[in-house]
C-alpha atoms as a PDB file:
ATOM      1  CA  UNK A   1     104.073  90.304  90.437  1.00  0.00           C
ATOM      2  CA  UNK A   2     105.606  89.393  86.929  1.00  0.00           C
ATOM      3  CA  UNK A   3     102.705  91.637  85.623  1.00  0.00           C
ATOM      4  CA  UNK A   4     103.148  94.741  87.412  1.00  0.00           C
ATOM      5  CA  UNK A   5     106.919  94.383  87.348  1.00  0.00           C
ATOM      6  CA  UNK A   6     106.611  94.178  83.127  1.00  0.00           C
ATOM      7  CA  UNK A   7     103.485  97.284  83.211  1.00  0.00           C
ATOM      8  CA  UNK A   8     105.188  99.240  85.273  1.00  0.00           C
ATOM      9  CA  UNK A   9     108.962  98.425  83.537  1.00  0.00           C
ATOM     10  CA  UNK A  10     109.867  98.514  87.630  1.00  0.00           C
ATOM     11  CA  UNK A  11     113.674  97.022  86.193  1.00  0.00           C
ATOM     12  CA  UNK A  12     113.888  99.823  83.786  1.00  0.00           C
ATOM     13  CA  UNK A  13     112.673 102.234  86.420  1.00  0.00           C
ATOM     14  CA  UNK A  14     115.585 100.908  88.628  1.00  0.00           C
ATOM     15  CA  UNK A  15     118.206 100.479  85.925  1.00  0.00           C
ATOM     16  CA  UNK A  16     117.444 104.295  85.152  1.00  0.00           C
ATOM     17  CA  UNK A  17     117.370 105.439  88.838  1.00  0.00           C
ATOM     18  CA  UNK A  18     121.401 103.397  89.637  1.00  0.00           C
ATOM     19  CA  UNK A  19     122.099 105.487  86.381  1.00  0.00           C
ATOM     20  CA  UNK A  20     121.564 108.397  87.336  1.00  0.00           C
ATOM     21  CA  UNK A  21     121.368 108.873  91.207  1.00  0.00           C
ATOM     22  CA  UNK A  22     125.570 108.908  91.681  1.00  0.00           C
ATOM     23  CA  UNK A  23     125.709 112.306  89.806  1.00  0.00           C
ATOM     24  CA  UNK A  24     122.787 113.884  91.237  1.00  0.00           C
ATOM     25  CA  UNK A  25     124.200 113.344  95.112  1.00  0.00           C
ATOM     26  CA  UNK A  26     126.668 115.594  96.334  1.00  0.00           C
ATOM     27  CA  UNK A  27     129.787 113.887  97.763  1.00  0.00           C
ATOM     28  CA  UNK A  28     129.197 112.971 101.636  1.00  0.00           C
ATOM     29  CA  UNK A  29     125.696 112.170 100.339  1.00  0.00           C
ATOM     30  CA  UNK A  30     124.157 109.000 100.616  1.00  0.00           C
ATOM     31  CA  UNK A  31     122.621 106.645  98.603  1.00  0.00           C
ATOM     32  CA  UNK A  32     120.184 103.709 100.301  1.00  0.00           C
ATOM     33  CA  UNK A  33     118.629 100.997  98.747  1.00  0.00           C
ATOM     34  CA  UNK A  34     115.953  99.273 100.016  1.00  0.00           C
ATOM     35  CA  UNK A  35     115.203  95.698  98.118  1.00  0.00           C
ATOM     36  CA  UNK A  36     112.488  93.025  98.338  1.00  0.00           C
ATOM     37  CA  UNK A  37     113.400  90.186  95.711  1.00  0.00           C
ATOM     38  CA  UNK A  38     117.066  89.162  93.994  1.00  0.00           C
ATOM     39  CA  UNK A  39     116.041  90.622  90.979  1.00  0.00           C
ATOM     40  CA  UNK A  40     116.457  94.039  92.367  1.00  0.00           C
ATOM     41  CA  UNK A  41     118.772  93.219  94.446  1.00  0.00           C
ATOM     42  CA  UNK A  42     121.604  92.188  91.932  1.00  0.00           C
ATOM     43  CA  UNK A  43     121.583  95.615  90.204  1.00  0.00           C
ATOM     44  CA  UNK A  44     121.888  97.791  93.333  1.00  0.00           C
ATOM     45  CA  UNK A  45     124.875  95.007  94.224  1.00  0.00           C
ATOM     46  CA  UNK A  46     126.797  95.460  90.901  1.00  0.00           C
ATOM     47  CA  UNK A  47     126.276  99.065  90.845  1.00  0.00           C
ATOM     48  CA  UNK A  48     127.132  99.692  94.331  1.00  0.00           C
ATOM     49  CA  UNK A  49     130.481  97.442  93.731  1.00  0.00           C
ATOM     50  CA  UNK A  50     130.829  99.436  90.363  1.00  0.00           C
ATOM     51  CA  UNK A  51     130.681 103.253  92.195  1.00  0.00           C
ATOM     52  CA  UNK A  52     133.133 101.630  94.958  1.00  0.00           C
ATOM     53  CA  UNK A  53     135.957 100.501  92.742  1.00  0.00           C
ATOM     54  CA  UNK A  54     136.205 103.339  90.267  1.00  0.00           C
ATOM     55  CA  UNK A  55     136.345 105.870  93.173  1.00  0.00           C
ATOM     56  CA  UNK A  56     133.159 107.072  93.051  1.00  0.00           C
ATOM     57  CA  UNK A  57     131.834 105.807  96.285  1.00  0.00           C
ATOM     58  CA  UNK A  58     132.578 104.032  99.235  1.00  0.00           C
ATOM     59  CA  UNK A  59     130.203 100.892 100.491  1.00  0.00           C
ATOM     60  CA  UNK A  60     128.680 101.850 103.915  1.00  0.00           C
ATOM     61  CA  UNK A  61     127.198  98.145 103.859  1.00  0.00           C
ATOM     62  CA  UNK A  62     130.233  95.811 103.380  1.00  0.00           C
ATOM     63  CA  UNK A  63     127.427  92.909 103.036  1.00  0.00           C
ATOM     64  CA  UNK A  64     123.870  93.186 102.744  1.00  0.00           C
ATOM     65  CA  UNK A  65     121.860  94.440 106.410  1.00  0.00           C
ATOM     66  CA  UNK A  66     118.786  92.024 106.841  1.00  0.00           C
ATOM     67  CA  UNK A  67     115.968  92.699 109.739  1.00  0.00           C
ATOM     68  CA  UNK A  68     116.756  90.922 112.409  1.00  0.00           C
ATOM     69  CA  UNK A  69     114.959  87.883 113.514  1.00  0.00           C
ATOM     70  CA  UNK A  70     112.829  90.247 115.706  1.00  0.00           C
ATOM     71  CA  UNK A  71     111.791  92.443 113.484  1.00  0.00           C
ATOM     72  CA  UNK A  72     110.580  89.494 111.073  1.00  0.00           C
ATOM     73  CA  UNK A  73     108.640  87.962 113.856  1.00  0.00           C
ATOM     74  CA  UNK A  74     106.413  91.145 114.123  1.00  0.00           C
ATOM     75  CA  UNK A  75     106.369  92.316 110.504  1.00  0.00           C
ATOM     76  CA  UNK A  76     106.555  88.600 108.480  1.00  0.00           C
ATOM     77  CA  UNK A  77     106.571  90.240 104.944  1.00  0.00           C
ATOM     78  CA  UNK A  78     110.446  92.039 106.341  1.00  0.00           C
ATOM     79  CA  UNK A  79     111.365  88.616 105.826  1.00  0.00           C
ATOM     80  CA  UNK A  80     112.449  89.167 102.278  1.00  0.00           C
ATOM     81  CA  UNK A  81     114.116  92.791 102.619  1.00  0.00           C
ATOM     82  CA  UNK A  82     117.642  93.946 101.580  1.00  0.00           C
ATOM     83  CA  UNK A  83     119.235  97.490 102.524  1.00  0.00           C
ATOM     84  CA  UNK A  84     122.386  98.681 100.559  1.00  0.00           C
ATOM     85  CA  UNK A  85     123.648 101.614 101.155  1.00  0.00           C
ATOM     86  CA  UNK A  86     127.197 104.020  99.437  1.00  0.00           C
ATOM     87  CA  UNK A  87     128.349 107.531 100.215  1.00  0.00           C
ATOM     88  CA  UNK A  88     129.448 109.666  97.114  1.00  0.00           C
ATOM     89  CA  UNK A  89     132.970 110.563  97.568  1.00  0.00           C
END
């Protein structure tokens, strides 16, 4: 995972996508983010907080929405995911 994460610059990748992705969505759009480890999470947390207290945006996911206990029982690897989401004001 370290690997591709470091080939693929995934962090940059995501780092450029937060950058970018609150000008490019008309207001009343939404913005999702769908996370599998803390270290992608923590950006799309920050910026999310970020776009919500300058204005920007307002948090549709006051805290983090995890798959229910159901949903992990049938799909095991769901265990790990993290959904985020903001609407562009």
């Amino acid at each position: 995972m370290a690997l591709r994460l470091a080939v693929n610059d995934e962090m940059g990748e995501l780092d450029r996508f937060l950058s970018i992705v609150p000008d490019l969505v008309k207001p009343g759009g939404r913005i999702v983010v769908l996370t599998f480890t803390s270290l992608e999470d923590r950006p799309v947390k920050r910026k999310f907080q970020e776009l919500a207290r300058s204005g920007r945006a307002s948090l549709l996911t006051k805290h983090v929405v995890r798959p229910t206990d159901d949903e992990v029982s049938s799909n095991p690897p769901s265990r790990s995911a993290k959904l985020r989401a903001v609407e562009i004001n």
